[in-house]
N, C-alpha and C. Protein backbone atom coordinates (compact mmCIF):
# COMPACT_ATOMS: atom_id res chain seq x y z
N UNK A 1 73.89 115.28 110.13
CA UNK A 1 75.08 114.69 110.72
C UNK A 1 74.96 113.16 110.63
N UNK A 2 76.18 112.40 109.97
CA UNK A 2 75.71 111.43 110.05
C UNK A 2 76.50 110.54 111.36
N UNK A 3 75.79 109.33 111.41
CA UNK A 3 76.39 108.88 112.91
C UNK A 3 76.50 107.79 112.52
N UNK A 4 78.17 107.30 113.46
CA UNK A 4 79.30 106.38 112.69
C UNK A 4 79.29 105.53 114.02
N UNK A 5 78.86 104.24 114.03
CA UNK A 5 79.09 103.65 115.57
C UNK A 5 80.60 102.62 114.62
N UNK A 6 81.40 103.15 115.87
CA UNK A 6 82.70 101.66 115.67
C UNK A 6 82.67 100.71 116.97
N UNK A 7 82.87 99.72 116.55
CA UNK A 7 83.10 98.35 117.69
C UNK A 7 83.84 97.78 116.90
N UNK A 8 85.03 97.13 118.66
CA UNK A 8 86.21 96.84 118.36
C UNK A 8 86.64 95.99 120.04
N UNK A 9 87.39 95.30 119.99
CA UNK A 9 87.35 93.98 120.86
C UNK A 9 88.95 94.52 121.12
N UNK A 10 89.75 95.50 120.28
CA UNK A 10 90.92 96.24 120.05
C UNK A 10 91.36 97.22 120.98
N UNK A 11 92.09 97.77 121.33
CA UNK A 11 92.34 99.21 121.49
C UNK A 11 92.04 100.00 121.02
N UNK A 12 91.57 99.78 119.66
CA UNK A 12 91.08 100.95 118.84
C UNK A 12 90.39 102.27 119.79
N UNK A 13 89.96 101.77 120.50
CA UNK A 13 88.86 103.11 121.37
C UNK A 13 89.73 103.71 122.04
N UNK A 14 90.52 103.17 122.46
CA UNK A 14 91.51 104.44 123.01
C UNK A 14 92.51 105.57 122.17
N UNK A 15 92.80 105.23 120.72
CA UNK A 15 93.13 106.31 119.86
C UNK A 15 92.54 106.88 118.62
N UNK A 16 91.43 106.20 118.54
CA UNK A 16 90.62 106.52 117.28
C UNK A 16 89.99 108.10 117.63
N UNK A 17 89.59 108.42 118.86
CA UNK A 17 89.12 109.51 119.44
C UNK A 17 89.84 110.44 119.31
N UNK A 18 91.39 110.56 119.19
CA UNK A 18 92.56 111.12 119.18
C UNK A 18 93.01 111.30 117.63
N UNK A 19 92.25 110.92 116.82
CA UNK A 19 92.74 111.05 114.98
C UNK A 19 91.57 112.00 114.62
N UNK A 20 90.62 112.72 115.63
CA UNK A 20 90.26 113.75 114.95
C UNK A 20 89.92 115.21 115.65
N UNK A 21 90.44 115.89 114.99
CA UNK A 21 90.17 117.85 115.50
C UNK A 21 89.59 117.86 117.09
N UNK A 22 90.31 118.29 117.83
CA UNK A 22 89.87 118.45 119.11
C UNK A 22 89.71 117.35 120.04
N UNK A 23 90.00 115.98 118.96
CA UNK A 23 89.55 114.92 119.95
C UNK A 23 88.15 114.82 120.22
N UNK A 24 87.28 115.22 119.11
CA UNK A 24 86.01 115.03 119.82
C UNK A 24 85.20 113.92 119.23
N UNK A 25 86.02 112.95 118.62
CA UNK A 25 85.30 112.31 117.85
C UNK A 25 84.36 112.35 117.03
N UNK A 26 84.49 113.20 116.26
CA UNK A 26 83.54 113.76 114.84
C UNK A 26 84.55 113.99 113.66
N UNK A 27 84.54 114.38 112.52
CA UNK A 27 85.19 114.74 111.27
C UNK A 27 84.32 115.13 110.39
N UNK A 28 83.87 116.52 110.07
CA UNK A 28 83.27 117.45 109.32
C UNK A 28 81.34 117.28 109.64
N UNK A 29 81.33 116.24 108.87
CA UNK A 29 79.43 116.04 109.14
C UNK A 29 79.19 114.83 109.44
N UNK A 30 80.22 113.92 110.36
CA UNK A 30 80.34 112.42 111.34
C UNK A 30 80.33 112.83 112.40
N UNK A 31 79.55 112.02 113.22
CA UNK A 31 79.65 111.40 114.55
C UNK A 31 80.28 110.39 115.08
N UNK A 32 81.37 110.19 115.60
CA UNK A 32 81.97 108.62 115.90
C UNK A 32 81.45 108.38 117.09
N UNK A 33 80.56 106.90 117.42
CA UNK A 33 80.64 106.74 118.66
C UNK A 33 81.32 105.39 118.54
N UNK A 34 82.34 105.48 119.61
CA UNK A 34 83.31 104.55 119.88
C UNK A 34 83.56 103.81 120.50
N UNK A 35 83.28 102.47 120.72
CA UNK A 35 82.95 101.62 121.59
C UNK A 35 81.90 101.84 122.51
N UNK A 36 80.55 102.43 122.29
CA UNK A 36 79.62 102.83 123.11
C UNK A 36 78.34 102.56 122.60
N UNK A 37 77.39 102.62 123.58
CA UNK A 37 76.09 101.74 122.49
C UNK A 37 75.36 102.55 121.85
N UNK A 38 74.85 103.26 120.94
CA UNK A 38 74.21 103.40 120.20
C UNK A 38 72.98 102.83 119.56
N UNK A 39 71.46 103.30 119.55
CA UNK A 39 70.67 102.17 119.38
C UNK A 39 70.54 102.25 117.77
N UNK A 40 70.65 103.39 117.49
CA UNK A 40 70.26 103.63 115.62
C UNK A 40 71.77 104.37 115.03
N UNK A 41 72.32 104.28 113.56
CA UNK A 41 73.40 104.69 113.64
C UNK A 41 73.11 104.76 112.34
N UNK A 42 74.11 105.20 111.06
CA UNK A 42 73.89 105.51 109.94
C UNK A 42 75.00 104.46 109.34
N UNK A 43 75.88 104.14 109.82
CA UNK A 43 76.82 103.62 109.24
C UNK A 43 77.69 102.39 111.10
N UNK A 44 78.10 100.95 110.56
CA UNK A 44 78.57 100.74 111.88
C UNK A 44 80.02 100.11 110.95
N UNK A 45 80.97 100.25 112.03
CA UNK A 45 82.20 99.46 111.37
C UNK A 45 82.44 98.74 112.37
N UNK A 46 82.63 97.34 112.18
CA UNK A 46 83.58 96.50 113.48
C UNK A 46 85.19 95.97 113.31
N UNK A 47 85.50 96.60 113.64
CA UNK A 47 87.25 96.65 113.97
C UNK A 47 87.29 95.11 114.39
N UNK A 48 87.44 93.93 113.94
CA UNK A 48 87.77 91.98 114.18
C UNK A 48 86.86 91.39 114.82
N UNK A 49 86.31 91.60 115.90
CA UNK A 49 85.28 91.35 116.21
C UNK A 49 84.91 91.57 117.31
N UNK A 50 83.42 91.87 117.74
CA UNK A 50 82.63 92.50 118.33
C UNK A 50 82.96 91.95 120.15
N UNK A 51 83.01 93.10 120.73
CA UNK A 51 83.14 92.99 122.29
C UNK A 51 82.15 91.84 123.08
N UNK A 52 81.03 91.50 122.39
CA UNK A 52 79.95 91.16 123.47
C UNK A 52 78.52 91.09 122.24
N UNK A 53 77.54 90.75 122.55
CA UNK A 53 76.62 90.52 121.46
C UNK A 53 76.18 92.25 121.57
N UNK A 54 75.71 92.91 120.47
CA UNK A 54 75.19 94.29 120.00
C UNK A 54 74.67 93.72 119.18
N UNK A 55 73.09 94.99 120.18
CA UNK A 55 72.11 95.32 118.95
C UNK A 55 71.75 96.89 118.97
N UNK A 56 71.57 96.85 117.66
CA UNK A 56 71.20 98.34 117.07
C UNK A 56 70.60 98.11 115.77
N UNK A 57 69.88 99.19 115.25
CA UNK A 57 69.34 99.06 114.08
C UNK A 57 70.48 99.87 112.93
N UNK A 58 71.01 99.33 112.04
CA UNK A 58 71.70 99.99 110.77
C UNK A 58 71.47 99.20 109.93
N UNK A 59 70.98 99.79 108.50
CA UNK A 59 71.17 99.30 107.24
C UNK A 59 72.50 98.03 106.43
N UNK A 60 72.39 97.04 106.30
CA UNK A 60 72.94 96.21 106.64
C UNK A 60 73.83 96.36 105.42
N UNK A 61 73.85 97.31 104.50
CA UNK A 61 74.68 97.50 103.96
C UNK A 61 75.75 98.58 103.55
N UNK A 62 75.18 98.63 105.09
CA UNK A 62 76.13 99.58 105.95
C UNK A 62 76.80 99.36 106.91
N UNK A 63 77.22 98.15 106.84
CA UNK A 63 77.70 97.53 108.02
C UNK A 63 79.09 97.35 107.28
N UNK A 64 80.06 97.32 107.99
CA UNK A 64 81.39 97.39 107.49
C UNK A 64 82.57 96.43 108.96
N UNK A 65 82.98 95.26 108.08
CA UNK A 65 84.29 94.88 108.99
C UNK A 65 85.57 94.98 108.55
N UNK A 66 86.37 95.18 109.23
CA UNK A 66 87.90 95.64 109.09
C UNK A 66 88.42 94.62 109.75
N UNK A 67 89.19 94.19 108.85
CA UNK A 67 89.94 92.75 109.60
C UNK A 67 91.50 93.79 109.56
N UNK A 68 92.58 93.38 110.52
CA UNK A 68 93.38 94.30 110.99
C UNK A 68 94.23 93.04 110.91
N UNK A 69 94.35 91.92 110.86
CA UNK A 69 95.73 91.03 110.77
C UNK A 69 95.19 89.71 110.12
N UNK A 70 96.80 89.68 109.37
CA UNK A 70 96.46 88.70 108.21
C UNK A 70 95.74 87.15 108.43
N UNK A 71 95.27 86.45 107.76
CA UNK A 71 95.01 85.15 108.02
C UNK A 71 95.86 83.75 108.75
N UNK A 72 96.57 83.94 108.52
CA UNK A 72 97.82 82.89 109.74
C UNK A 72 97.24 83.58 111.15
N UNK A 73 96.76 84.82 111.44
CA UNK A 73 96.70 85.59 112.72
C UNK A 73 95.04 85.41 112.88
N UNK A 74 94.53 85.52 112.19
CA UNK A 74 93.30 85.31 112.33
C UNK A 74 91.97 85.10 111.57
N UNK A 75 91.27 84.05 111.69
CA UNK A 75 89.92 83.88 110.75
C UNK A 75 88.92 83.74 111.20
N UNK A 76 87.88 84.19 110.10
CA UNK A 76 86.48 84.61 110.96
C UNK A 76 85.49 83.32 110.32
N UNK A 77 84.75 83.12 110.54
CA UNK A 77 83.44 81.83 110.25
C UNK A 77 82.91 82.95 109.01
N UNK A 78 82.26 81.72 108.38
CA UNK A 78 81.58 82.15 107.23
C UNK A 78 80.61 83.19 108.07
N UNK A 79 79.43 82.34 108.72
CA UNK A 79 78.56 82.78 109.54
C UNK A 79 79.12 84.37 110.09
N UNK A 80 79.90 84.39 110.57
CA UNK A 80 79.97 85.90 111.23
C UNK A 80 80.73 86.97 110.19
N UNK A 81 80.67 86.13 108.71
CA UNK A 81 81.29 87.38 107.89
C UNK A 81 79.94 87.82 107.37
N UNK A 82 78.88 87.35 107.03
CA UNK A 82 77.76 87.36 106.07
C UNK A 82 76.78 88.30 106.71
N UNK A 83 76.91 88.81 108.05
CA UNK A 83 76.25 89.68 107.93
C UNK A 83 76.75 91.18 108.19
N UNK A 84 78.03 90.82 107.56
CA UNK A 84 78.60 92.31 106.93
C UNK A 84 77.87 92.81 105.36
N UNK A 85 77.79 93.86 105.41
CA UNK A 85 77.84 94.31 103.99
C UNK A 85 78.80 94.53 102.96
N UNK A 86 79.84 95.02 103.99
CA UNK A 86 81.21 95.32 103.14
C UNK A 86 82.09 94.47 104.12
N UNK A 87 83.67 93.97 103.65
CA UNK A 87 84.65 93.68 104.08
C UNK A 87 85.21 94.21 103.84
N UNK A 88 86.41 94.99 104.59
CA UNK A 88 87.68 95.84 104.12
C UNK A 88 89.26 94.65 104.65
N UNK A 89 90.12 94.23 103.76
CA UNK A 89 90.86 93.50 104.37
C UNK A 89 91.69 93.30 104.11
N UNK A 90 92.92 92.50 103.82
CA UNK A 90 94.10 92.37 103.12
C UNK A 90 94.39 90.72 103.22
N UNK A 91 93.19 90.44 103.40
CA UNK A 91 93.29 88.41 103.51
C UNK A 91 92.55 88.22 102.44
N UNK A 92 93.74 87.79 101.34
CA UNK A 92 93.13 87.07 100.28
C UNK A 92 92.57 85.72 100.32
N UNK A 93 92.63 85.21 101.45
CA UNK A 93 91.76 83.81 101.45
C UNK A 93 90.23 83.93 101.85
N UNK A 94 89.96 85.14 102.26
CA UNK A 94 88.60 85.62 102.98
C UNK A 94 87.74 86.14 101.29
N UNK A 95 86.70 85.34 101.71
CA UNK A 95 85.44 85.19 100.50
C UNK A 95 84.36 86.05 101.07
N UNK A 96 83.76 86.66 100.20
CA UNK A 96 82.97 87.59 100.58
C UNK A 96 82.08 88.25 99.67
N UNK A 97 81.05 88.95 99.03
CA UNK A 97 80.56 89.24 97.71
C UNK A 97 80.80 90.87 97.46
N UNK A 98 81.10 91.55 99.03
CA UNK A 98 81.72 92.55 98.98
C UNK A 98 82.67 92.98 99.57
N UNK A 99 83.86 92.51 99.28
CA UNK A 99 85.37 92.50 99.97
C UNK A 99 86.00 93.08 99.28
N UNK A 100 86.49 94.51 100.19
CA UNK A 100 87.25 95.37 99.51
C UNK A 100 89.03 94.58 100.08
N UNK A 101 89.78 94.17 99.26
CA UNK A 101 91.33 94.00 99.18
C UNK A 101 92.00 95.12 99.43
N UNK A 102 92.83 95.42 100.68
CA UNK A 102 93.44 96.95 100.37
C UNK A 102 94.77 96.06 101.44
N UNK A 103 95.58 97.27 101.80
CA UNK A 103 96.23 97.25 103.00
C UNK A 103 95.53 97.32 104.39
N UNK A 104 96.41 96.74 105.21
CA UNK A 104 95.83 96.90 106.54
C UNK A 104 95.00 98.30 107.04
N UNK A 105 94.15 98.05 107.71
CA UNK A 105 93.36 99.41 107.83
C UNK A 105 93.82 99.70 109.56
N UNK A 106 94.97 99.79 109.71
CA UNK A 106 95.29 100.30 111.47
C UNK A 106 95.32 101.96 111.45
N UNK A 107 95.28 101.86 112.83
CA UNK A 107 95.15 103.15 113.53
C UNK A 107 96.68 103.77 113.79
N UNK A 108 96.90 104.71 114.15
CA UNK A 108 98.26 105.18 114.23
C UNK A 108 98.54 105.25 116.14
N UNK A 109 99.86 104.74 116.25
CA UNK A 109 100.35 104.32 117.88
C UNK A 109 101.78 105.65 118.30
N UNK A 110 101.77 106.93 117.36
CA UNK A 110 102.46 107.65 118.01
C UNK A 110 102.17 108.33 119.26
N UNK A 111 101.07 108.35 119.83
CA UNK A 111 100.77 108.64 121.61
C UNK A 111 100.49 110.46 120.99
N UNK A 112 100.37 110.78 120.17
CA UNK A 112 100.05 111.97 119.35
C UNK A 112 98.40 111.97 119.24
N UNK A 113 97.88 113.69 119.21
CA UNK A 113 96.75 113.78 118.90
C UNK A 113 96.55 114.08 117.16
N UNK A 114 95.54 114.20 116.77
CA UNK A 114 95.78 115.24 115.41
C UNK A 114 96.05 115.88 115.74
N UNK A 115 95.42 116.95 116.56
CA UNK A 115 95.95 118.27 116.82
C UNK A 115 97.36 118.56 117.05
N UNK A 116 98.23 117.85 117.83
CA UNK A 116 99.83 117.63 118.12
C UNK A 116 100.35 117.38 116.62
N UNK A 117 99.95 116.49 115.94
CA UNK A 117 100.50 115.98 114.61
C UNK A 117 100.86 117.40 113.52
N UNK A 118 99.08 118.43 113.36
CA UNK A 118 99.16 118.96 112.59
C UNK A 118 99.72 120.44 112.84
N UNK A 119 100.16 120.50 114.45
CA UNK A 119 101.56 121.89 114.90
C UNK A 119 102.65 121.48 114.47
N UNK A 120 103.00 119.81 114.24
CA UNK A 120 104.30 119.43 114.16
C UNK A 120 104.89 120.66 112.96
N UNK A 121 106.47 120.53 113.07
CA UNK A 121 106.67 120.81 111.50
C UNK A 121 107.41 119.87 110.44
N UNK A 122 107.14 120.05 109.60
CA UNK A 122 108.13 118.77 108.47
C UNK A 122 108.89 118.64 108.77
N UNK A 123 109.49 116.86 108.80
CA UNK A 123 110.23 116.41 108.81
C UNK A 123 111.26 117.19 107.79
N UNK A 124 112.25 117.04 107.66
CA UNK A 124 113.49 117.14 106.45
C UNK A 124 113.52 115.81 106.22
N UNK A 125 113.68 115.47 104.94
CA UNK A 125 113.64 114.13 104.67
C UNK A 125 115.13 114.25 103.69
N UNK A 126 115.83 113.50 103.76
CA UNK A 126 117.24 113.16 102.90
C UNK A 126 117.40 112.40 101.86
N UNK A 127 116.70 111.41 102.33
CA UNK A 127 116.15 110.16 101.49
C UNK A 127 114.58 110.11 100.69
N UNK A 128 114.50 109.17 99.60
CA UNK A 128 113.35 108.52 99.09
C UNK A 128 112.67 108.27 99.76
N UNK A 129 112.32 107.74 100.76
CA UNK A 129 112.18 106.12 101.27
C UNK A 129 111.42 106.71 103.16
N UNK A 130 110.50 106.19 103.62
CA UNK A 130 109.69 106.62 104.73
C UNK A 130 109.57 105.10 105.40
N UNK A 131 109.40 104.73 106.20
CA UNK A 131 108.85 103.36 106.80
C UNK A 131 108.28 103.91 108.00
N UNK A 132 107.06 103.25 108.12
CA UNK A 132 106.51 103.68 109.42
C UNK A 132 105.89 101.66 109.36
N UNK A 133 106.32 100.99 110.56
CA UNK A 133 106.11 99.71 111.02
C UNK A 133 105.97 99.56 112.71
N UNK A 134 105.77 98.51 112.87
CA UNK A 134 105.35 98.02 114.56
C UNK A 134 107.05 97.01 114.96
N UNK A 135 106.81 97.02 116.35
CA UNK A 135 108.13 96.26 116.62
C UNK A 135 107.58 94.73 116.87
N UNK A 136 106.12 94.73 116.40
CA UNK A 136 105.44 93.40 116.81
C UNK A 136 106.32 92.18 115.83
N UNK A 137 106.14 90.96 116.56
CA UNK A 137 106.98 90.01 116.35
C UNK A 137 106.71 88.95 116.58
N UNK A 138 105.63 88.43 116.48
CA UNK A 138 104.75 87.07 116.68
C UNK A 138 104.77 86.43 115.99
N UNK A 139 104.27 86.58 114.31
CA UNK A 139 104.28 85.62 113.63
C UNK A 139 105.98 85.80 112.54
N UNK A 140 106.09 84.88 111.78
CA UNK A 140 106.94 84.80 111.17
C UNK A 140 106.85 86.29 110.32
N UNK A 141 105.81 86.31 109.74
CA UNK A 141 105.58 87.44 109.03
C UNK A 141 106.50 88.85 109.41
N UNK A 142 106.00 88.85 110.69
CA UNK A 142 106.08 89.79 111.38
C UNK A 142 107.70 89.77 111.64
N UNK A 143 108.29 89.09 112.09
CA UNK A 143 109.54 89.45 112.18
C UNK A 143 110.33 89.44 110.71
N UNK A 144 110.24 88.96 109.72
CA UNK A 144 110.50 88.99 108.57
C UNK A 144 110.37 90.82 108.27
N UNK A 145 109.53 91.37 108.85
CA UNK A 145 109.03 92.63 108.32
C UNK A 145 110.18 93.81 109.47
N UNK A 146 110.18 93.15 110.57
CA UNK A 146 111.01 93.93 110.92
C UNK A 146 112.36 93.35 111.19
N UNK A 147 113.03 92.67 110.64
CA UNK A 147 114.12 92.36 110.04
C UNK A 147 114.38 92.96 108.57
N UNK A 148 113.50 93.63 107.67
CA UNK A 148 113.85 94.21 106.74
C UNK A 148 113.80 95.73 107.06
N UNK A 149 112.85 96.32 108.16
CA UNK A 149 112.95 97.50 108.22
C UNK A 149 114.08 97.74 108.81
N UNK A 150 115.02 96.85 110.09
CA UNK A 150 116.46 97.02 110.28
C UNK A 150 117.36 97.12 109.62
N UNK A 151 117.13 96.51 108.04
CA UNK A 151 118.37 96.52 107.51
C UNK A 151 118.06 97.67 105.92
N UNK A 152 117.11 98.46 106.63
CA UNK A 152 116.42 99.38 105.92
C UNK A 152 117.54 100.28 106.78
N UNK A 153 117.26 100.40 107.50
CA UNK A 153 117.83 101.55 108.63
C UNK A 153 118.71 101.75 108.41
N UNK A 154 119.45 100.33 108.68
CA UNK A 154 121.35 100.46 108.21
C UNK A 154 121.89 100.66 106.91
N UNK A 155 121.43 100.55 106.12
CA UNK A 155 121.54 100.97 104.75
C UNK A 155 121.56 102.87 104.71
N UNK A 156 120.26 103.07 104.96
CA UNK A 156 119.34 104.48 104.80
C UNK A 156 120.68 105.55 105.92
N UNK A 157 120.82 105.15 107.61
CA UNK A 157 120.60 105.46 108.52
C UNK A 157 118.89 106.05 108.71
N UNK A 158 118.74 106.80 110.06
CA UNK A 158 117.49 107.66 110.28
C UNK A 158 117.15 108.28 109.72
């Protein structure tokens, strides 16, 4: 079994527990421990940055950060990127020797478990076209984004 410590300064701990089978925080041959201390772990991810100073022993290239909002929203010191192994991120200004570029890596905010998700039944869909976005509205970005998903709507309807 391998064992997955996440730290996160986020909410993350309150629904990450809830994205797998039973809620028990595991997924097939993982252990998640989730915001909790752990002294040895196989793998650690930190969701922006760390609650409080942690120590534990993991392979340091196994250490994994997830930056969750773009650079206008937030930047990290050289110093506290370098002793990641991996970066996962979507800030192209963030330098790194192993920075994976993807989309945002968030958690899902429907107040749903898996388990609730996977009784649901299919949607009927009418349209092409799916948007799933936040009503967040802080930075310019951000309302730019949901000013297009509104006029997504009105176009589409629901």
């Amino acid at each position: 079994m391998l064992k997955v410590k996440i730290s996160s300064v986020d909410p993350y701990s309150k629904v990450l527990s809830l994205q797998s089978p039973a809620c028990r925080g595991g997924w097939e041959n993982c252990e998640f421990f989730i915001d909790t201390h752990t002294p040895n772990c196989d793998y650690w991810i930190t969701f922006n940055n760390l609650p409080e100073k942690e120590f534990g022993f993991c392979s340091r290239e196994n250490t994994i950060l997830v930056t969750t909002e773009p650079y206008n929203v937030h930047k990290y010191s050289k110093k506290y990127l370098q002793q990641f192994g991996a970066i996962i991120t979507a800030q192209e200004e963030l330098h790194h020797y192993h920075a994976i570029k993807t989309h945002q890596l968030l958690g899902w905010w429907v107040n749903k478990s898996y388990d609730d998700l996977m009784m649901m039944n299919p949607i009927n869909k009418s349209a092409l076209i799916s948007l799933v976005v936040s009503n967040k509205r802080i930075t310019r970005e951000h309302e730019l984004r949901y000013q297009f998903a509104l006029g997504l709507k009105d176009y589409f309807g629901d």
